[in-house]
C-alpha atoms as a PDB file:
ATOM      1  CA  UNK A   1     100.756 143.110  96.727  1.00  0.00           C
ATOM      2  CA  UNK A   2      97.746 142.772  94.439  1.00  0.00           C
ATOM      3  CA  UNK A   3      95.857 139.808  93.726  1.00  0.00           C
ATOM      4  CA  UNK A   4      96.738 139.407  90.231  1.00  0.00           C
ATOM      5  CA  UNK A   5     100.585 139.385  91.246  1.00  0.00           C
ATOM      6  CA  UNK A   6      99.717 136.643  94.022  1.00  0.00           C
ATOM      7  CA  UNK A   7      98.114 134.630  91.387  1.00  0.00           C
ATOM      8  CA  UNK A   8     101.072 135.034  89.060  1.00  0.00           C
ATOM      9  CA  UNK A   9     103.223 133.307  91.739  1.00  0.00           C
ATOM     10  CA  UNK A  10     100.805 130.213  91.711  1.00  0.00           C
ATOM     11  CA  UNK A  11     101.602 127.506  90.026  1.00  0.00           C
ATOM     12  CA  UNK A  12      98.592 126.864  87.292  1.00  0.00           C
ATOM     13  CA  UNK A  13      99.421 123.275  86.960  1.00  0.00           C
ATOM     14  CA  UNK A  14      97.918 123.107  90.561  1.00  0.00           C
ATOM     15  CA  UNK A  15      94.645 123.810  89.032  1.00  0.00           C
ATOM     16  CA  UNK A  16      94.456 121.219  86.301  1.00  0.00           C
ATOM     17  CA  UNK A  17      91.535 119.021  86.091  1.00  0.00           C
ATOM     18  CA  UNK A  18      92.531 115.093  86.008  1.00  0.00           C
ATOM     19  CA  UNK A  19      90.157 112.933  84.190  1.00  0.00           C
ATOM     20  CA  UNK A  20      89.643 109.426  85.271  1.00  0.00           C
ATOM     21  CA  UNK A  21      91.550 108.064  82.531  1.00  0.00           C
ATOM     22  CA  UNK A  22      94.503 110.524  83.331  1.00  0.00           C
ATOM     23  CA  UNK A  23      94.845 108.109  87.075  1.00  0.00           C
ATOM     24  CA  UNK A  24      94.394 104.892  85.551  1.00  0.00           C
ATOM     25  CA  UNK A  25      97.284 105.682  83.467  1.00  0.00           C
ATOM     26  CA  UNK A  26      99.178 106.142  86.205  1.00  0.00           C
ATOM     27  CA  UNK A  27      98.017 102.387  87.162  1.00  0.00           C
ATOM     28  CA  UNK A  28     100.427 100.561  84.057  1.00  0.00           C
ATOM     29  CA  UNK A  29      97.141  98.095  83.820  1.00  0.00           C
ATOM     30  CA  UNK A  30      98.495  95.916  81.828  1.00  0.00           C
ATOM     31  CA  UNK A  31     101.842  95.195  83.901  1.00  0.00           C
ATOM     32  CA  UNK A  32      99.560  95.101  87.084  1.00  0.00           C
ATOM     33  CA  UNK A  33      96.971  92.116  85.099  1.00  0.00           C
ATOM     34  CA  UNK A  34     100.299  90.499  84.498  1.00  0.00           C
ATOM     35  CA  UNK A  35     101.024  90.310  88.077  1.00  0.00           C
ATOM     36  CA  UNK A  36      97.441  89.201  89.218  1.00  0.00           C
ATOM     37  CA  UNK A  37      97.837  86.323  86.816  1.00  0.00           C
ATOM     38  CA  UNK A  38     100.638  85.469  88.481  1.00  0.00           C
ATOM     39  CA  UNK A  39      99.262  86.012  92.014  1.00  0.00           C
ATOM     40  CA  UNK A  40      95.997  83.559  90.845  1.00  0.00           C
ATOM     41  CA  UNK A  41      98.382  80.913  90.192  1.00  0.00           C
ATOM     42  CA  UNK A  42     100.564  81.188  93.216  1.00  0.00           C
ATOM     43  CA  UNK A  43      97.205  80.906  94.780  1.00  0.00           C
ATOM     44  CA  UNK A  44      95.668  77.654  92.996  1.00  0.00           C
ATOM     45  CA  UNK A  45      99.171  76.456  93.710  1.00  0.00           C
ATOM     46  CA  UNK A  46      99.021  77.032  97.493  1.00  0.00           C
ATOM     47  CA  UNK A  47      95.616  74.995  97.738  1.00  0.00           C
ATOM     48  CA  UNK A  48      94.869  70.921  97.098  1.00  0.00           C
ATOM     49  CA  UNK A  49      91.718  72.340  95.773  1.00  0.00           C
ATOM     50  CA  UNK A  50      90.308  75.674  94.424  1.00  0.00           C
ATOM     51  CA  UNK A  51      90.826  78.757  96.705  1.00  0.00           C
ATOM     52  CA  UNK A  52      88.034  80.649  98.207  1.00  0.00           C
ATOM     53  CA  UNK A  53      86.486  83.054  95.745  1.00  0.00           C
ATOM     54  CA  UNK A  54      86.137  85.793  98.412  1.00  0.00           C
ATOM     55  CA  UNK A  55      89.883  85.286  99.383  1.00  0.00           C
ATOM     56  CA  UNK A  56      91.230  85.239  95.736  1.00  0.00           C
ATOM     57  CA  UNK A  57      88.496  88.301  94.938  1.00  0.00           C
ATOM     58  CA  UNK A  58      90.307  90.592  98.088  1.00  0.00           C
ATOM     59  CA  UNK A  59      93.332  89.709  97.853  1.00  0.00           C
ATOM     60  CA  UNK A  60      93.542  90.392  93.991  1.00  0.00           C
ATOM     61  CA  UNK A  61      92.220  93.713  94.479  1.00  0.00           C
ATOM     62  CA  UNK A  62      94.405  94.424  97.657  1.00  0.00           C
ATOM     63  CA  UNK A  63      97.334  93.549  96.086  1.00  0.00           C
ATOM     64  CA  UNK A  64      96.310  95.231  92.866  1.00  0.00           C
ATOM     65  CA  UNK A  65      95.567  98.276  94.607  1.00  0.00           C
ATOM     66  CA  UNK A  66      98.986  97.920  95.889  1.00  0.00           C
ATOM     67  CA  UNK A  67     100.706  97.797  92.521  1.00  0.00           C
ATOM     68  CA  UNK A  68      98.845 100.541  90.941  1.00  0.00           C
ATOM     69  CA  UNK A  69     100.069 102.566  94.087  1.00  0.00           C
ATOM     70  CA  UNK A  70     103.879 101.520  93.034  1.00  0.00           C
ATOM     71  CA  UNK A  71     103.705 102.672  89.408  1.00  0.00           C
ATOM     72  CA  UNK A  72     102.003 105.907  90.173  1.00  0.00           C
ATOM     73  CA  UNK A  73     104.855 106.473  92.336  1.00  0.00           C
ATOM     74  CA  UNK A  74     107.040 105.779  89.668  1.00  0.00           C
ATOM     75  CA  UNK A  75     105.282 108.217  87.409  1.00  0.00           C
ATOM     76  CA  UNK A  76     106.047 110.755  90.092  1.00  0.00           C
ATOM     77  CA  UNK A  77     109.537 109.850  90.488  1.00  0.00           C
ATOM     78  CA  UNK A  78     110.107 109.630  86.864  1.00  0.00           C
ATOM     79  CA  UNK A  79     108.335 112.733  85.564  1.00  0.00           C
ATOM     80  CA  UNK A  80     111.936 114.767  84.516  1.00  0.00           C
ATOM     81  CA  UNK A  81     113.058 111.474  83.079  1.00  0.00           C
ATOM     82  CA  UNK A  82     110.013 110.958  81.028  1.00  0.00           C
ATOM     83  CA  UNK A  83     110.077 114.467  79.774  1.00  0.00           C
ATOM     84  CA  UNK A  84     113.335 113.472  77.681  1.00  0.00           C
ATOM     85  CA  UNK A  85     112.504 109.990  77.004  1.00  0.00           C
ATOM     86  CA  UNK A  86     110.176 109.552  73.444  1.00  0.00           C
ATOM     87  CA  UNK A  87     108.590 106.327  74.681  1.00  0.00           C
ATOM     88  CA  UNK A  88     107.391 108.098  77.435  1.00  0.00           C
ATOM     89  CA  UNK A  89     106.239 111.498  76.519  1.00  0.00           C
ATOM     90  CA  UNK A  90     102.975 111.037  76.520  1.00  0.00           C
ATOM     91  CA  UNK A  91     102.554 109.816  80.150  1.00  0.00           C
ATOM     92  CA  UNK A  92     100.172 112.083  82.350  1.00  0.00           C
ATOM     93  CA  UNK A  93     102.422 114.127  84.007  1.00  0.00           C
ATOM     94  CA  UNK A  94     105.046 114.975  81.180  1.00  0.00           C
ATOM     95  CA  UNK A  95     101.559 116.191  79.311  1.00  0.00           C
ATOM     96  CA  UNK A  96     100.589 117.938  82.142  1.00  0.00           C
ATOM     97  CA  UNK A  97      97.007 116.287  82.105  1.00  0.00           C
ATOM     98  CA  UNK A  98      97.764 115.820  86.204  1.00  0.00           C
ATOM     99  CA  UNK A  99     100.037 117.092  88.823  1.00  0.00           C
ATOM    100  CA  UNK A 100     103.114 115.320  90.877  1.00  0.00           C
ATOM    101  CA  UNK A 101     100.754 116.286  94.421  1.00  0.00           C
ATOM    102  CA  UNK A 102      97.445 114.476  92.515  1.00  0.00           C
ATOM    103  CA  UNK A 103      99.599 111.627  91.628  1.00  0.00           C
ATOM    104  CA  UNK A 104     101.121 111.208  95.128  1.00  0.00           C
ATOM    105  CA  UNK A 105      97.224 111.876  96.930  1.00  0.00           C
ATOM    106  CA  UNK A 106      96.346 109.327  94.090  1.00  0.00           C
ATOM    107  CA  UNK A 107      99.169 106.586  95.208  1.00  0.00           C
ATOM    108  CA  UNK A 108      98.651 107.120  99.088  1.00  0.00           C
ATOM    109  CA  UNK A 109      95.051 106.869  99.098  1.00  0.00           C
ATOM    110  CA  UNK A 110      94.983 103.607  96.891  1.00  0.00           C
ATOM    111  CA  UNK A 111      98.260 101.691  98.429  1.00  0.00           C
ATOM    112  CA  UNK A 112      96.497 102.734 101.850  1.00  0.00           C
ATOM    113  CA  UNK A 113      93.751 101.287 100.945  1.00  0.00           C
ATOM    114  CA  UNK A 114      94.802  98.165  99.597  1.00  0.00           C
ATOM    115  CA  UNK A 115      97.415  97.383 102.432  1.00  0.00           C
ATOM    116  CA  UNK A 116      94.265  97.918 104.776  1.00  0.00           C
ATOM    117  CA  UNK A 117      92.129  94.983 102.054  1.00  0.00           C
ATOM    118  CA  UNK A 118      94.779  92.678 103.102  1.00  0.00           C
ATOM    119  CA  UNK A 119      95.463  93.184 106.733  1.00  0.00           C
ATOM    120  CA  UNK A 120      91.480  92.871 107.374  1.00  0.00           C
ATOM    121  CA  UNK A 121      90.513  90.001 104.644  1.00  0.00           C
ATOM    122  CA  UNK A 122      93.489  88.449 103.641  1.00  0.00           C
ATOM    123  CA  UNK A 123      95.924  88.072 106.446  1.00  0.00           C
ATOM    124  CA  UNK A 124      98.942  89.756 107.792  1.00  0.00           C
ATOM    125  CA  UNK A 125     101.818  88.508 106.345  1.00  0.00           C
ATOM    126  CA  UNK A 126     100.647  89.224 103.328  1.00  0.00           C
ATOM    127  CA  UNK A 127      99.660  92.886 103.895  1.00  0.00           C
ATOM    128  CA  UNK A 128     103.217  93.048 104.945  1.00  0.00           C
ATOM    129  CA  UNK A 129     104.876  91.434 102.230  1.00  0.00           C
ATOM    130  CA  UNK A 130     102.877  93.634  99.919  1.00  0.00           C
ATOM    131  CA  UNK A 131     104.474  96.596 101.659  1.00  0.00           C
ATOM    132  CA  UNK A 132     107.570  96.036 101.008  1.00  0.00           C
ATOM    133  CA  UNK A 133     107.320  95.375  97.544  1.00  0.00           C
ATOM    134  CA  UNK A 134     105.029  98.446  97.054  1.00  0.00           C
ATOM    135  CA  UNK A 135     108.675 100.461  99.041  1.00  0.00           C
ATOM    136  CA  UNK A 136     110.727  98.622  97.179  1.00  0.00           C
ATOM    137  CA  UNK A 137     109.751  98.869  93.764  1.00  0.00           C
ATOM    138  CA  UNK A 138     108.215 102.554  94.258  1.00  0.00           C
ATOM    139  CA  UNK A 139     111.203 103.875  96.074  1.00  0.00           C
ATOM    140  CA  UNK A 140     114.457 101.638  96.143  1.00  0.00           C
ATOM    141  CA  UNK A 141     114.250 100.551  92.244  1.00  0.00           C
ATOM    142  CA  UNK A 142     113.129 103.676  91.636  1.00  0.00           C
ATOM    143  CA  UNK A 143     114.398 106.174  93.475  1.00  0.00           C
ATOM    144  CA  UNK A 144     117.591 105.266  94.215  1.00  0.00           C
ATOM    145  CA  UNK A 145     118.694 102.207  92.183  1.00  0.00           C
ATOM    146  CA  UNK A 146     117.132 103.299  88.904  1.00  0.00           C
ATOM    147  CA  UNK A 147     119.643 106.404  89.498  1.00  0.00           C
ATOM    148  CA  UNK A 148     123.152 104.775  90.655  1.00  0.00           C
ATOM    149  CA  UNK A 149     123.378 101.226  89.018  1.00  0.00           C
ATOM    150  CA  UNK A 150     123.330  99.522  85.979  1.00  0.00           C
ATOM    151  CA  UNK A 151     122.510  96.287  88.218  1.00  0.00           C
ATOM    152  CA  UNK A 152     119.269  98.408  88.962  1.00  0.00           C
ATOM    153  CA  UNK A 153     116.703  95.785  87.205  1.00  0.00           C
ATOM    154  CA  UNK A 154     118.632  92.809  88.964  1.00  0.00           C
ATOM    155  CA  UNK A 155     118.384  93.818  92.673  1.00  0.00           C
ATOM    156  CA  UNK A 156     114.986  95.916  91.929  1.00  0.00           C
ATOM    157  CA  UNK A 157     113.292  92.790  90.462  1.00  0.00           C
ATOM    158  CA  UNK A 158     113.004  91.001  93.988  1.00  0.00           C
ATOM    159  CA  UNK A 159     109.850  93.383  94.385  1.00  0.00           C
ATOM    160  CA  UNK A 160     108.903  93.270  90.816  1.00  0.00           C
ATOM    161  CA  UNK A 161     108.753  89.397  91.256  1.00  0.00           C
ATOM    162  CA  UNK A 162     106.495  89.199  94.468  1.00  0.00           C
ATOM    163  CA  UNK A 163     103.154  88.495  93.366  1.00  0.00           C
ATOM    164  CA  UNK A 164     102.994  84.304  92.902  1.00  0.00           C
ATOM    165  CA  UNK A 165     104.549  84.639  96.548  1.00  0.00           C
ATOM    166  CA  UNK A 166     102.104  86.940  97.672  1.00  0.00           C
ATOM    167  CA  UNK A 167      99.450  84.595  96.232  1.00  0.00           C
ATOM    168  CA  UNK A 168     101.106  81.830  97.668  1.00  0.00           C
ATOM    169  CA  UNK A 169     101.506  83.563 101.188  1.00  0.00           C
ATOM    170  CA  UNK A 170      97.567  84.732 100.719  1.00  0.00           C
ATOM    171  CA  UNK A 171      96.422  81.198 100.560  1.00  0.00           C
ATOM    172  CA  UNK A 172      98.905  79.413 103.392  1.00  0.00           C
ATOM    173  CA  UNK A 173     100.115  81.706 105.406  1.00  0.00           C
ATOM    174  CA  UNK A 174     103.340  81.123 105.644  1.00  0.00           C
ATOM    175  CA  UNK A 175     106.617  81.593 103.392  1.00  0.00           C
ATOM    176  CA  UNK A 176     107.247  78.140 101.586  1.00  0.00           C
ATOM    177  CA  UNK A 177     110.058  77.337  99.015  1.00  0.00           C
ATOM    178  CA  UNK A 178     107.546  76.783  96.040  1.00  0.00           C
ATOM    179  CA  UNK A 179     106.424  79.987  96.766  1.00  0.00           C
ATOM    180  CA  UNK A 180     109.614  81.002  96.722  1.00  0.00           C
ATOM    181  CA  UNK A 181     110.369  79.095  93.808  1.00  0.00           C
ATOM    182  CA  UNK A 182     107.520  81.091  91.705  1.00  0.00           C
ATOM    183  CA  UNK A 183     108.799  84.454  92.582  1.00  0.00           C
ATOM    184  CA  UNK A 184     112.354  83.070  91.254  1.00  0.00           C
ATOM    185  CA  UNK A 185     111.436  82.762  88.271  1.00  0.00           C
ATOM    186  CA  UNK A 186     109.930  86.033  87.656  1.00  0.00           C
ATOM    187  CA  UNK A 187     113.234  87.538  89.156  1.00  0.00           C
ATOM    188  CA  UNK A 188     115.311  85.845  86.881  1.00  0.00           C
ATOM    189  CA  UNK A 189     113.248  86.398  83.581  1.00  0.00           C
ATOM    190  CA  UNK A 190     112.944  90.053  84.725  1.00  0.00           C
ATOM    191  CA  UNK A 191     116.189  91.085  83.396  1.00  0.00           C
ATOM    192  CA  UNK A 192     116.319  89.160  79.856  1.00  0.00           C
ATOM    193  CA  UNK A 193     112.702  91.046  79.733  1.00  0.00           C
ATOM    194  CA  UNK A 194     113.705  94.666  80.632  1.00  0.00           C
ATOM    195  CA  UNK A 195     117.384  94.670  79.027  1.00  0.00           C
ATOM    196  CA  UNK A 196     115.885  93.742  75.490  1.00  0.00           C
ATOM    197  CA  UNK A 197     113.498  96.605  75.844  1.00  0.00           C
ATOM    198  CA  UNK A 198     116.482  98.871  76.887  1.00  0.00           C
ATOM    199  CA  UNK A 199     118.402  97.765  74.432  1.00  0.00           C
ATOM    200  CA  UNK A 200     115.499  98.981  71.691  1.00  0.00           C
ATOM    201  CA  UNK A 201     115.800 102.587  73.930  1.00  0.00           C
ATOM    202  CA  UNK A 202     119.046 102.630  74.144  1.00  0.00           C
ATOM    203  CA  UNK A 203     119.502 106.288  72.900  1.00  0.00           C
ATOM    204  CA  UNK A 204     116.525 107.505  75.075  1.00  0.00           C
ATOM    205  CA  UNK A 205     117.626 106.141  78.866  1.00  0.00           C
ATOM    206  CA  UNK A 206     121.405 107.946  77.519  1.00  0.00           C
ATOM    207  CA  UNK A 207     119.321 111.274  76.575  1.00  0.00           C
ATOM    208  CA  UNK A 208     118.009 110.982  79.883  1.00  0.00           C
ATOM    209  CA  UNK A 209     120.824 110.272  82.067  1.00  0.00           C
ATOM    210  CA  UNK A 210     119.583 107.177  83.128  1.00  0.00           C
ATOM    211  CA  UNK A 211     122.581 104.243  83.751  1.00  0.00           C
ATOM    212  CA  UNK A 212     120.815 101.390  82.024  1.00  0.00           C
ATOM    213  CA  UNK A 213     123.404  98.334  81.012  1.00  0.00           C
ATOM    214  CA  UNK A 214     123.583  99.019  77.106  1.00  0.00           C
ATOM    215  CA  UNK A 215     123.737 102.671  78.215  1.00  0.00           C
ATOM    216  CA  UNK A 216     126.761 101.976  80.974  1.00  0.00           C
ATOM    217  CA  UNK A 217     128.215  98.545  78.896  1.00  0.00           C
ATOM    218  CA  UNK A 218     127.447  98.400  75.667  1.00  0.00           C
ATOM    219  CA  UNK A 219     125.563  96.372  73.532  1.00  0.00           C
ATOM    220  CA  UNK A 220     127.324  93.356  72.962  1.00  0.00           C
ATOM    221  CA  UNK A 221     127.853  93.410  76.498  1.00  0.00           C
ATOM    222  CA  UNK A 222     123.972  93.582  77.368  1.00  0.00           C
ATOM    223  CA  UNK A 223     123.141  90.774  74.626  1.00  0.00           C
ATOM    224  CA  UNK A 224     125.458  88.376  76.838  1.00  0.00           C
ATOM    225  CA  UNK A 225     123.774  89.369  79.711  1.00  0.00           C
ATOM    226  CA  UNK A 226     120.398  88.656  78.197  1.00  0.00           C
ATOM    227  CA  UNK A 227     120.990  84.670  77.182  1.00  0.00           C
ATOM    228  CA  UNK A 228     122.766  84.505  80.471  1.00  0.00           C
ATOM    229  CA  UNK A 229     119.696  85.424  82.393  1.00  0.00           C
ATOM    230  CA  UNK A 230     117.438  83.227  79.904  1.00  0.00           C
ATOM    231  CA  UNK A 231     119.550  80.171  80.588  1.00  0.00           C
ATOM    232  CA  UNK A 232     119.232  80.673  83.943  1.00  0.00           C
ATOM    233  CA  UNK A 233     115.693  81.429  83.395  1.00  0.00           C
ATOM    234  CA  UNK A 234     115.414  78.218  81.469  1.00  0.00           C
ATOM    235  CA  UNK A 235     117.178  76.096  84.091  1.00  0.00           C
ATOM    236  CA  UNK A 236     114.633  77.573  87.070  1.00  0.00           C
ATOM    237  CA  UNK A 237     111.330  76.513  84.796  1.00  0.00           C
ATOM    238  CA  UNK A 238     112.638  73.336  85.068  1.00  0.00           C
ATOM    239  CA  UNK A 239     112.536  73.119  88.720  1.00  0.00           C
ATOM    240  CA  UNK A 240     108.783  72.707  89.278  1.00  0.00           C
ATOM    241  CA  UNK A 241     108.498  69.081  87.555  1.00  0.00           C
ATOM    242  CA  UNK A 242     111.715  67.970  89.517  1.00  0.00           C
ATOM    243  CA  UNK A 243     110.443  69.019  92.942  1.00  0.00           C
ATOM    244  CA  UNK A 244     107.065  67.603  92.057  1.00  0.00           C
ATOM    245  CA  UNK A 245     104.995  71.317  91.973  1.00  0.00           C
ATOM    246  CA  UNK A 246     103.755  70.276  88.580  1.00  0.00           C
ATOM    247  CA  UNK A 247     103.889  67.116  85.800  1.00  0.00           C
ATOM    248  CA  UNK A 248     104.278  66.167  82.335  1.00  0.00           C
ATOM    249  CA  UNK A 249     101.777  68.511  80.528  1.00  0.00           C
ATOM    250  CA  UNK A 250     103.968  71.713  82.397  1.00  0.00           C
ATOM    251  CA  UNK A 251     107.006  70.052  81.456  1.00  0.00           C
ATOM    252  CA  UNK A 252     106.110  69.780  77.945  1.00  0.00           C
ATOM    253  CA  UNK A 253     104.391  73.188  77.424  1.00  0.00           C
ATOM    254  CA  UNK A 254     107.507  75.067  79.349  1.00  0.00           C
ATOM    255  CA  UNK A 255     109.867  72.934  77.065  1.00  0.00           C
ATOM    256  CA  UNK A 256     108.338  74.333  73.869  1.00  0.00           C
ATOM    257  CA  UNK A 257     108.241  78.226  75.609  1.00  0.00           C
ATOM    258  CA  UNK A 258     112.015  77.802  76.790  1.00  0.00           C
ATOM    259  CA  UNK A 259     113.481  76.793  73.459  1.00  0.00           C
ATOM    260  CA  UNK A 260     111.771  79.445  71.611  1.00  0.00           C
ATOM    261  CA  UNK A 261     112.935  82.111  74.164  1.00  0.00           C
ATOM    262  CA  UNK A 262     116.473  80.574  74.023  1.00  0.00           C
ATOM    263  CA  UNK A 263     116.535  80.903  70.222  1.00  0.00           C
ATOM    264  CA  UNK A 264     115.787  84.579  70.501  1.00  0.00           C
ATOM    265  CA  UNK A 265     118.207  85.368  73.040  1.00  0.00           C
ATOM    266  CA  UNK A 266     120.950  83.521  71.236  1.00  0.00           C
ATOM    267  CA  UNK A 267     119.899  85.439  67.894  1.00  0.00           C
ATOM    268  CA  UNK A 268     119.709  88.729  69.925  1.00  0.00           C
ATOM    269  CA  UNK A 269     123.348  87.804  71.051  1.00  0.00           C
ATOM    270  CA  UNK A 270     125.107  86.928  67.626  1.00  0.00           C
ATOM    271  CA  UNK A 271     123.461  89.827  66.306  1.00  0.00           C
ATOM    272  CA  UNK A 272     123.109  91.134  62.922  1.00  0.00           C
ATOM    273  CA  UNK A 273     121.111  93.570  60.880  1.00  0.00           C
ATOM    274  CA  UNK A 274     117.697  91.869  60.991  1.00  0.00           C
ATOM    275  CA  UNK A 275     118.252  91.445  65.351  1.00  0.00           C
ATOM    276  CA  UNK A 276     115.021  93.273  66.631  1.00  0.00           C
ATOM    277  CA  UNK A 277     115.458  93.473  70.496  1.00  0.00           C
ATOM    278  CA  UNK A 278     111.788  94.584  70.664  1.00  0.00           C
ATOM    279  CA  UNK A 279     110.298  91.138  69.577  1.00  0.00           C
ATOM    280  CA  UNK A 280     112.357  89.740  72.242  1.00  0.00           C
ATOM    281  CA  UNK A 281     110.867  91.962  74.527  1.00  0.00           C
ATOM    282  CA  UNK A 282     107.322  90.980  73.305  1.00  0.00           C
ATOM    283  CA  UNK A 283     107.857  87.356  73.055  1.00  0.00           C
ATOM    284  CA  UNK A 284     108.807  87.256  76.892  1.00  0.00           C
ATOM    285  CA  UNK A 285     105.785  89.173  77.960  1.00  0.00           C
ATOM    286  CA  UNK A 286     104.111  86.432  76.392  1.00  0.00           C
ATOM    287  CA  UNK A 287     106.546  83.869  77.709  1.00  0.00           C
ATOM    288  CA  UNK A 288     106.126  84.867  81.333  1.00  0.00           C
ATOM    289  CA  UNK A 289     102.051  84.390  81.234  1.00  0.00           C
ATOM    290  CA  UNK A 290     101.524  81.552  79.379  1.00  0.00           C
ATOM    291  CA  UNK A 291     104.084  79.512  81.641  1.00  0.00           C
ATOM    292  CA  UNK A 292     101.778  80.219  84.542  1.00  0.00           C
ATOM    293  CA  UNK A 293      99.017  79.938  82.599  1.00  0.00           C
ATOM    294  CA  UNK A 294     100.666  76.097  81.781  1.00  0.00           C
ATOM    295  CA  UNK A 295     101.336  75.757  85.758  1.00  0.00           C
ATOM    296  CA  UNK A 296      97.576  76.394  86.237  1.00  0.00           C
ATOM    297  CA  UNK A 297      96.354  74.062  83.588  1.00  0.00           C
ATOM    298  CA  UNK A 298      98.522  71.490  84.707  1.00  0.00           C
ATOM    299  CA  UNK A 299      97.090  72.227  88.306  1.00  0.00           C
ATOM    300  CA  UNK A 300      93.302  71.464  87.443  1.00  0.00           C
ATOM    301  CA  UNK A 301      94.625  68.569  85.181  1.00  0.00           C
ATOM    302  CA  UNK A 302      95.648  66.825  88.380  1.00  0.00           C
ATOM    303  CA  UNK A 303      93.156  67.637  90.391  1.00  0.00           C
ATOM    304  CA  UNK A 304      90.433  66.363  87.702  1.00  0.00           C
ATOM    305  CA  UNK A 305      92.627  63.646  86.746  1.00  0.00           C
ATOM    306  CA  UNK A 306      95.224  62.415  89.282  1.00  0.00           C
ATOM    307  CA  UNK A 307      98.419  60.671  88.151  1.00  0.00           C
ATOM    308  CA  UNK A 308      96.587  59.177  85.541  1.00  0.00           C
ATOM    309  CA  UNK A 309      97.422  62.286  83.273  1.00  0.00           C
ATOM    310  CA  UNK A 310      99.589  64.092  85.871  1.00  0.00           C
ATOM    311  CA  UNK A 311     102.856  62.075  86.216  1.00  0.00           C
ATOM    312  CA  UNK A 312     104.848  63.696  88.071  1.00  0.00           C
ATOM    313  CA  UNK A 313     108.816  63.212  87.865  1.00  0.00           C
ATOM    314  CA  UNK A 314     108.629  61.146  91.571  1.00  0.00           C
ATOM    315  CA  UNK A 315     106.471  58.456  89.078  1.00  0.00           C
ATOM    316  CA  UNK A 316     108.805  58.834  86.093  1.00  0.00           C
ATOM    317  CA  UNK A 317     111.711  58.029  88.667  1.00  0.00           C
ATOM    318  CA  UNK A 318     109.826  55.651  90.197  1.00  0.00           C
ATOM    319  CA  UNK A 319     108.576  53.493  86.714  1.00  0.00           C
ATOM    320  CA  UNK A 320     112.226  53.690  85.486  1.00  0.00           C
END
């Protein structure tokens, strides 16, 4: 057999040349600085006072390492679904700009490395807990419940939601309910989040096969499930204050966020011709940061001020 015919057998796509910005695309940066955010605050949470620079610096970029892994797994496991989807067509490996074996070499070596970060600077139990969500997220949600079930974003948003535990976890040591807590609400605002944004690409995830709720149920059916999920949503906000995590300036900043995202999700539900699901799914992007950004200014208001601008509900209870 000649050369030429040998060649002919190769596959050329083996030979492209990746650029830099071909692997950070693989990295979703902007969903990943969305999780650090949240990671920072489970952190400042964790600690009477300010954290450790060094430990915030390694474990931001061990967990970050981590979650770039996870979505360049997903762009691997994804590729023949993005081929038929518009919204993502132009991702790396439908354009061909990088290969499914770069990817994958691309994902081990970073997740490797930023499991290994956390095991030898932050501590174990986070490095594990980082793990998992890496395998769940990359694999479960994607691989498998992503495929099968509607209920995929529900179950699959446990990982998704890890990161103010992870902070929290990075900073203690040890699983505690507020930590808890702040994953919680991630998980629940997850699928309000996702199913407006599925709801938009409705006609893509069918084209593609892909059994997303408006796809599987309908639309009317979805739009219930959305201001379910953003009551619930609403109600778990609330929780901080109660159990003391946070005061009156959180209260009153979360207030304002939860009745704006409650008169979307009611709009989005009683539909009509104006209804954009898409500024739904924008608002709650911005939704989701500033309320940690709120639990983190209400943090340093505390510790620069005390009760005296604090209050938290155990001194509203107690004055009444």
């Amino acid at each position: 057999m000649s050369t030429r015919s040998l060649l002919s057998q190769v596959d050329l796509r083996s030979y492209v040349h990746a650029g830099w910005r071909d692997y950070l695309a693989l990295c979703k940066l902007r969903v990943v600085a969305v999780m650090l955010l949240t990671l920072l605050v489970g952190m400042f949470l964790a600690s009477p006072g300010v954290p450790s620079p060094v430990l915030m610096l390694f474990t931001c970029i061990g967990v970050g390492l981590a979650a770039c892994s996870a979505a360049a797994v997903n762009h691997v496991l994804d590729e023949h679904i993005d081929r038929k989807m518009q919204r993502t067509q132009g991702r790396p490996l439908p354009q061909g700009k990088i290969t499914q074996w770069q990817a994958s070499l691309f994902a081990l070596i970073i997740g490797s490395a930023g499991i290994a970060v956390l095991l030898l600077t932050v501590n174990s139990l986070t490095a594990w807990l980082t793990l998992a969500s890496l395998i769940g997220y990359a694999f479960f949600y994607t691989a498998v419940l992503k495929r099968e079930t509607p209920q995929n974003i529900v179950i699959g948003g446990v990982a998704g939601a890890a990161p103010p535990l992870l902070g929290w976890v990075a900073v203690s040591g040890v699983i505690q309910a507020e930590g808890v807590l702040l994953m919680l609400i991630i998980f629940a605002w997850t699928p309000p989040h996702f199913w407006a944004l599925c709801l938009a690409r409705k006609d893509d995830y069918a084209r593609a096969g892909v059994p997303m709720l408006p796809v599987t149920h309908g639309e009317r059916y979805t739009r219930l499930q959305i201001l379910l999920y953003t009551l619930l949503t609403v109600l778990l906000t609330l929780l901080p204050y109660f159990s003391s995590m946070s005061g009156l300036i959180y209260l009153l900043a979360v207030s304002w966020l939860n009745v704006r995202f409650l008169r979307m999700a009611w709009h989005l539900y009683r539909g009509g011709p104006d209804v954009d699901p898409m500024g739904l799914f924008r608002f709650s992007i911005r939704y989701i940061m500033w309320l940690f950004v709120w639990l983190l200014i209400d943090h340093f208001l505390f510790l620069s001020f005390g009760s005296a601008i604090y209050l938290p509900v155990s001194l509203v209870t107690a004055g009444g």
